[in-house]
N, C-alpha and C. Protein backbone atom coordinates (compact mmCIF):
# COMPACT_ATOMS: atom_id res chain seq x y z
N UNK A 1 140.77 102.62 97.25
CA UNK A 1 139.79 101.61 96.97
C UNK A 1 140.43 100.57 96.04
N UNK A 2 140.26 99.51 96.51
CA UNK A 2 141.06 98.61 95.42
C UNK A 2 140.33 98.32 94.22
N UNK A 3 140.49 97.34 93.04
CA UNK A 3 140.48 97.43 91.89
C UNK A 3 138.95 96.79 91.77
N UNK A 4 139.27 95.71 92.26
CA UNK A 4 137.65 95.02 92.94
C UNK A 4 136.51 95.31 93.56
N UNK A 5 136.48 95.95 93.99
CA UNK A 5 135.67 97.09 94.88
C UNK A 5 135.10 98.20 93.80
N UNK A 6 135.98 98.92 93.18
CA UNK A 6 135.65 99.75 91.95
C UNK A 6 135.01 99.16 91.23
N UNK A 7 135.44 97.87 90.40
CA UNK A 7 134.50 97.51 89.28
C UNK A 7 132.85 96.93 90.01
N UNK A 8 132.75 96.50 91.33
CA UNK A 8 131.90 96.47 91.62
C UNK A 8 130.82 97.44 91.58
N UNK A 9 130.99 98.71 91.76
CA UNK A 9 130.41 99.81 92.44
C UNK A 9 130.22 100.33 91.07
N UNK A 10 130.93 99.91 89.81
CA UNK A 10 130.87 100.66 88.17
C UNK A 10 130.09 99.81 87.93
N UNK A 11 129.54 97.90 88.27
CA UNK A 11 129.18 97.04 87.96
C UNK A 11 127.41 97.48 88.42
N UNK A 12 127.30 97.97 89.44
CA UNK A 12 126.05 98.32 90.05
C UNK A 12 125.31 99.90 89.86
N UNK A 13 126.51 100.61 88.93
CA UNK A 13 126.08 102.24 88.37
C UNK A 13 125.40 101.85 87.29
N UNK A 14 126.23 100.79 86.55
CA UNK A 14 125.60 100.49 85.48
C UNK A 14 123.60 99.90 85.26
N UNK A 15 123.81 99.10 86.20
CA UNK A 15 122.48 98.35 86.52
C UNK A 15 121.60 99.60 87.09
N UNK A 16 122.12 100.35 87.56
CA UNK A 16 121.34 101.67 88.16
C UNK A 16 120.83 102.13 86.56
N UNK A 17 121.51 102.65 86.10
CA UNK A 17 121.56 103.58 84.91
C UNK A 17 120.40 102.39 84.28
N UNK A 18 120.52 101.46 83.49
CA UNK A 18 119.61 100.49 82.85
C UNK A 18 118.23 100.66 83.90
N UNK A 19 117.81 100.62 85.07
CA UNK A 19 116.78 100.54 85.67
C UNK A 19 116.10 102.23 85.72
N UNK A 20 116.99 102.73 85.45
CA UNK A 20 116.40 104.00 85.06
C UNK A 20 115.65 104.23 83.82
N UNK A 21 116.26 103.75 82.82
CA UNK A 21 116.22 103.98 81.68
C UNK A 21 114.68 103.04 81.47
N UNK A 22 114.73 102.30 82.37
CA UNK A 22 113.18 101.41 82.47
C UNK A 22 111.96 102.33 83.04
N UNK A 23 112.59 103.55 83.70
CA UNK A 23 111.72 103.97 84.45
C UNK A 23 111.22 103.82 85.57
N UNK A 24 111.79 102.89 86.06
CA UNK A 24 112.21 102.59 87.72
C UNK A 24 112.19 103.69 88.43
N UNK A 25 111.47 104.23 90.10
CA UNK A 25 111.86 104.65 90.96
C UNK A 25 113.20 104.46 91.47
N UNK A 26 113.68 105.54 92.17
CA UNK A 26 115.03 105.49 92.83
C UNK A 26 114.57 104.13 93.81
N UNK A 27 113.76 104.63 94.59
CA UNK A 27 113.28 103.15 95.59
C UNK A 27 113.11 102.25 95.47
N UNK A 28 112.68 101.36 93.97
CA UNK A 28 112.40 100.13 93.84
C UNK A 28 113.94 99.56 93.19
N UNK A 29 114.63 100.65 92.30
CA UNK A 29 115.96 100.11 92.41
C UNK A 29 116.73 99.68 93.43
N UNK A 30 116.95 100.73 94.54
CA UNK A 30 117.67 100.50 95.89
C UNK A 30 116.82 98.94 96.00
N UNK A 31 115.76 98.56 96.17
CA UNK A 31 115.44 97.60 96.90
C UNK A 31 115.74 95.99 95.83
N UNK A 32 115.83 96.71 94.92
CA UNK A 32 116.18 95.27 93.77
C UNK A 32 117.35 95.26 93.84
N UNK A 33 118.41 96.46 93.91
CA UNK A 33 119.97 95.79 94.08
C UNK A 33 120.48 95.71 95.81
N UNK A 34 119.96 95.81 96.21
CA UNK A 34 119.99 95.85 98.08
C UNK A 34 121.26 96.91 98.35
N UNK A 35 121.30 98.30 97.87
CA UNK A 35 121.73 99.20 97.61
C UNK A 35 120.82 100.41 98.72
N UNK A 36 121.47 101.21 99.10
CA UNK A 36 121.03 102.57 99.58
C UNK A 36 119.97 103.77 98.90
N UNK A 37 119.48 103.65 99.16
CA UNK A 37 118.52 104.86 98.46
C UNK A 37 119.34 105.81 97.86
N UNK A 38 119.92 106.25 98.42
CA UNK A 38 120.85 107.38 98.28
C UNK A 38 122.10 107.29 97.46
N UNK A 39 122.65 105.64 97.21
CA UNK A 39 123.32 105.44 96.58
C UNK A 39 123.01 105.02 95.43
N UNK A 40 121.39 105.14 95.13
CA UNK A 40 120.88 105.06 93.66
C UNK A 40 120.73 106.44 93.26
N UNK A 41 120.88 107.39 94.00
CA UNK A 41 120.37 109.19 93.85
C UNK A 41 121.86 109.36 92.81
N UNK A 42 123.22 108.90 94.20
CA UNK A 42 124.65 109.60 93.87
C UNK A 42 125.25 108.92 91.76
N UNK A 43 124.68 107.37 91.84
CA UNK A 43 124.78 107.15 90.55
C UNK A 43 123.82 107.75 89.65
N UNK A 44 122.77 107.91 90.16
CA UNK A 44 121.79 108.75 89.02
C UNK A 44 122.52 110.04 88.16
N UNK A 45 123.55 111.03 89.48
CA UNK A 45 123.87 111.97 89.23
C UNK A 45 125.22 111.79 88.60
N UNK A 46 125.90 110.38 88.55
CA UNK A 46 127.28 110.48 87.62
C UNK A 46 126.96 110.12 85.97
């Protein structure tokens, strides 16, 4: 994975993690960062 790609994907764990911390559903995150359901589950869990 190149270097760009990574900080992206650390750039959008992060925004995960903060929308959690709001108390956000997994689902309304996925749909505010146009992200996977599932790929708001896999950052939840890092």
């Amino acid at each position: 994975m190149s270097d760009e790609r990574r900080q992206f994907r650390e750039g959008v764990r992060m925004m995960v993690a903060e929308r959690f911390a709001l108390g956000k559903p997994s689902s309304v995150i996925a749909k505010e960062l146009r992200v996977s359901a599932r790929s708001v589950q896999r950052s939840r869990g890092s």
